[in-house]
C-alpha atoms as a PDB file:
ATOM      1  CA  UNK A   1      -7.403  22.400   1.511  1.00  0.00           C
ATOM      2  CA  UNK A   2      -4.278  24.290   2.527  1.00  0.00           C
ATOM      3  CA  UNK A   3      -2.327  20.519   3.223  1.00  0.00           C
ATOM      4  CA  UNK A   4      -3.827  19.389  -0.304  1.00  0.00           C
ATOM      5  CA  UNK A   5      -2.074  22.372  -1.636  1.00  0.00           C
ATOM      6  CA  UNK A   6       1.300  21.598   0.412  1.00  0.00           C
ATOM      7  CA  UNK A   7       1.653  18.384  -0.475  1.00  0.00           C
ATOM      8  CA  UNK A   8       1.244  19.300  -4.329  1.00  0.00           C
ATOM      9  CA  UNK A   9       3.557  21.622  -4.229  1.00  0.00           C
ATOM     10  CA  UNK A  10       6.483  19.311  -3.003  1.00  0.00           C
ATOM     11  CA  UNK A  11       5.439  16.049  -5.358  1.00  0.00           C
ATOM     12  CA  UNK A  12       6.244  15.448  -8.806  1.00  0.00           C
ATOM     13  CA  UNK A  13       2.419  14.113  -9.225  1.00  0.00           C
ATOM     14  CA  UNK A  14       0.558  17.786 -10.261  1.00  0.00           C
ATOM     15  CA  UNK A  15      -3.025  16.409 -11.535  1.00  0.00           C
ATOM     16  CA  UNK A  16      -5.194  13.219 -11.343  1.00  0.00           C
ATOM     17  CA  UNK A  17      -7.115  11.502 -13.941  1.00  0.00           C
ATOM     18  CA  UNK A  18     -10.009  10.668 -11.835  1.00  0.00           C
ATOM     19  CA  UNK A  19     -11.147  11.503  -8.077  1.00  0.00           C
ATOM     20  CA  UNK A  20     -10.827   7.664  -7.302  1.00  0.00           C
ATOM     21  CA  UNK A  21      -7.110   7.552  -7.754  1.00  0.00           C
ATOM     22  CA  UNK A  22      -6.477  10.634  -6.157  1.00  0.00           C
ATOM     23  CA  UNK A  23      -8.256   9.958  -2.738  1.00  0.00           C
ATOM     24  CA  UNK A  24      -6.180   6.411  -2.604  1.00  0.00           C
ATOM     25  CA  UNK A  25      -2.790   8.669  -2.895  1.00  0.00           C
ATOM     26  CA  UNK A  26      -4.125  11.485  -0.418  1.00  0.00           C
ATOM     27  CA  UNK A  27      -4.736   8.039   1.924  1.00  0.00           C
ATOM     28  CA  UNK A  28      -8.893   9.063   1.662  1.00  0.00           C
ATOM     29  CA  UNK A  29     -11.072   6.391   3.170  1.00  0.00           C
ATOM     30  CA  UNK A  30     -13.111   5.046  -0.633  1.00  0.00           C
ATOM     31  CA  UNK A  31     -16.846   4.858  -0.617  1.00  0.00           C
ATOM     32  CA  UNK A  32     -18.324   1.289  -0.892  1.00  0.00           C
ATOM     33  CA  UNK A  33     -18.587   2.135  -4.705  1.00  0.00           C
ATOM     34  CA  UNK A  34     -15.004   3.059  -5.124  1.00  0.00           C
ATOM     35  CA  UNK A  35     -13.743  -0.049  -3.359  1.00  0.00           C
ATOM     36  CA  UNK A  36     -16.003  -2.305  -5.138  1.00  0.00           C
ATOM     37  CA  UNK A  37     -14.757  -0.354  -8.811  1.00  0.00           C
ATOM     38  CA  UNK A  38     -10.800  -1.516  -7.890  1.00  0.00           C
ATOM     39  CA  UNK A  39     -11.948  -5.052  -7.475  1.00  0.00           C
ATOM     40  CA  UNK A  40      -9.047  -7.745  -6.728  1.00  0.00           C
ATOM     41  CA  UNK A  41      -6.382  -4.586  -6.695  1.00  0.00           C
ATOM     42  CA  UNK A  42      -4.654  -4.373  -3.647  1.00  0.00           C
ATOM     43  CA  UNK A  43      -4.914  -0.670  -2.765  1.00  0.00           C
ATOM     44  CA  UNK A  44      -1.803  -0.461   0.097  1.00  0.00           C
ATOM     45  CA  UNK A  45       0.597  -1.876  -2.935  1.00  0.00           C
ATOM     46  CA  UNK A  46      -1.540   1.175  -5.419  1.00  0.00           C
ATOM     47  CA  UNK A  47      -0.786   3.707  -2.392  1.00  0.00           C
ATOM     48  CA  UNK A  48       2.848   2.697  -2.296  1.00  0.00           C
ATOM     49  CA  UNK A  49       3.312   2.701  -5.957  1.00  0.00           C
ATOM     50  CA  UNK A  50       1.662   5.954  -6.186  1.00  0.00           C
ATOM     51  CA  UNK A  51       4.072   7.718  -3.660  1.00  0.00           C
ATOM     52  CA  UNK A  52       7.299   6.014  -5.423  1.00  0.00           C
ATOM     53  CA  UNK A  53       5.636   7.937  -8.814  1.00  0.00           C
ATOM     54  CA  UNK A  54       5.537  10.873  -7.050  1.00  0.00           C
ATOM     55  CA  UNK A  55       8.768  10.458  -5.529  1.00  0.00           C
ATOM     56  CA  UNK A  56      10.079   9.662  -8.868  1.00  0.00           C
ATOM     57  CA  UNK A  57      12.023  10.636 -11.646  1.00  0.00           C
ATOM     58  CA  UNK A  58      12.366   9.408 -15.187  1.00  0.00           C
ATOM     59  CA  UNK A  59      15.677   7.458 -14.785  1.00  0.00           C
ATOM     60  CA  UNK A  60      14.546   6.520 -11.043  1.00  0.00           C
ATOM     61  CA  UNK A  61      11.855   4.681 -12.632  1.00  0.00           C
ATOM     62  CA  UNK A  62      14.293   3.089 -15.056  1.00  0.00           C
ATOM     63  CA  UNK A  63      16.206   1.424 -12.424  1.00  0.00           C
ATOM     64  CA  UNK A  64      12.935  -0.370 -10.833  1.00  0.00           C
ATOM     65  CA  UNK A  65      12.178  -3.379 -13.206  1.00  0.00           C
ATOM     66  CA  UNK A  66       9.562  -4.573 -10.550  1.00  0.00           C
ATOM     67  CA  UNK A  67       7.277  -1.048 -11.463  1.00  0.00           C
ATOM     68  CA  UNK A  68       7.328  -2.458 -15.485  1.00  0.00           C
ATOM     69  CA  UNK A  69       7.757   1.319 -16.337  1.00  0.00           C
ATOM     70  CA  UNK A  70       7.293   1.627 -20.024  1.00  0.00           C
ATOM     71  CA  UNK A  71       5.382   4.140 -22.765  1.00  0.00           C
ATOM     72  CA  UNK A  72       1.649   3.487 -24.007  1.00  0.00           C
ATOM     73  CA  UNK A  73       2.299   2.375 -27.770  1.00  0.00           C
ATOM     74  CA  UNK A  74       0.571   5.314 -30.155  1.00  0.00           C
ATOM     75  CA  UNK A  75      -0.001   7.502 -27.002  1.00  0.00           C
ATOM     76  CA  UNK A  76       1.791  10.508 -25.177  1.00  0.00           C
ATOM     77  CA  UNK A  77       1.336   7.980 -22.101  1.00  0.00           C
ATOM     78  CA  UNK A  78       3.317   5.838 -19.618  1.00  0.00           C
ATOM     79  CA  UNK A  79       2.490   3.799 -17.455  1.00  0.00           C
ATOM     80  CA  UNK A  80       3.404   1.408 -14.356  1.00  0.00           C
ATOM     81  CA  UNK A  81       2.410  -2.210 -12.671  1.00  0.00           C
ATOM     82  CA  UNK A  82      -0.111  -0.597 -10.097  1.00  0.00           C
ATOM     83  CA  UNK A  83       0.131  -4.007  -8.134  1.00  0.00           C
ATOM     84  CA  UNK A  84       2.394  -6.464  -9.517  1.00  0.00           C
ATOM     85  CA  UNK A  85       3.232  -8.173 -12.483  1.00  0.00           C
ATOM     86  CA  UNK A  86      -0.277 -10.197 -12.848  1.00  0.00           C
ATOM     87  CA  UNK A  87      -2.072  -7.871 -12.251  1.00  0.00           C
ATOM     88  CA  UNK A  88      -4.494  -6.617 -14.789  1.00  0.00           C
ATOM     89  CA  UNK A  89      -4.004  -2.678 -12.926  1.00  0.00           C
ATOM     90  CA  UNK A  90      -1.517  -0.115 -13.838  1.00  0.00           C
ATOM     91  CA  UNK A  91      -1.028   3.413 -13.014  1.00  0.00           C
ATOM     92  CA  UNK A  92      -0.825   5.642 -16.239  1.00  0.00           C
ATOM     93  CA  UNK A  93       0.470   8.749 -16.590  1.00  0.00           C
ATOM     94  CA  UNK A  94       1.833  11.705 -18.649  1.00  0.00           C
ATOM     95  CA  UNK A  95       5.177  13.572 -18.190  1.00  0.00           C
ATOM     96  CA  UNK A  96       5.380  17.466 -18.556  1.00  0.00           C
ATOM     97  CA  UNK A  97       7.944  19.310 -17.754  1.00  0.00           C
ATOM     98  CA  UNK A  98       9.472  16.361 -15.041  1.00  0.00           C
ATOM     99  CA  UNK A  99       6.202  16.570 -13.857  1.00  0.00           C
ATOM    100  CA  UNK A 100       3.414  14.086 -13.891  1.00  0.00           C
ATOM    101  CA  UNK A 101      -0.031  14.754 -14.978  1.00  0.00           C
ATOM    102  CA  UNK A 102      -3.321  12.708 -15.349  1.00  0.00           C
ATOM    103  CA  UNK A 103      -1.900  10.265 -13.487  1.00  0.00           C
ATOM    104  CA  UNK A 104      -4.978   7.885 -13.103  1.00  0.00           C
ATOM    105  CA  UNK A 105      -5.585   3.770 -12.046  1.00  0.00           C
ATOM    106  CA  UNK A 106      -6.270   1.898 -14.893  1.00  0.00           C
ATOM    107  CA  UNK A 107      -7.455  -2.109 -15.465  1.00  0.00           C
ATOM    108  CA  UNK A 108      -6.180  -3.916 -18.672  1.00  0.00           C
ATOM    109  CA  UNK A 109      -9.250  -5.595 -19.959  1.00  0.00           C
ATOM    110  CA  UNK A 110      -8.144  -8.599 -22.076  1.00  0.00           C
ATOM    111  CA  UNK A 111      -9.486  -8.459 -25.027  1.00  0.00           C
ATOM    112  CA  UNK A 112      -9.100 -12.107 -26.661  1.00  0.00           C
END
């Protein structure tokens, strides 16, 4: 608990979304449910685009096109490419204080 706490307290990432996305950035070993909920996403590139967010500042993430940084249209969101490009997962997230909260892995259902 005390590292938990340590490694908060030096990251721009202060709260998770859901226990799933959390235990990928902490580098957790996922139960057989987890892993099977993340599907085709590759969870080393998640890990590694979860430490650049926490890493990360507003303009930092402005000069990485590959990450697809952008805000959630109608929401107090943003959001990132949580594998690449094609893939349907991104990494959403809310911005307090140049702090992130809620940050959480999300799929991108399409909807057509």
């Amino acid at each position: 608990m005390k590292i938990r706490q340590s490694v908060y307290s030096l990251s721009v990432i202060r709260s998770f979304a859901d226990t799933t996305t959390e235990k990928l950035f902490l580098g957790e070993t996922l139960s057989r449910k987890e892993s099977s909920k993340l599907g085709t996403l590759n969870p080393i590139r998640a890990y590694e685009r979860l430490n650049i967010l926490n890493e990360s500042d507003e303009k930092s993430l402005l000069l990485l096109p590959a990450l697809y940084y952008h805000k959630l249209r109608g929401t107090s969101k943003y959001s990132i490419d949580a594998d690449s490009r094609k893939s349907p997962w991104r990494i959403t997230f809310q911005w307090e204080n140049a702090e992130m909260k809620n940050v959480e892995l999300v799929r991108i259902e399409d909807t057509h």
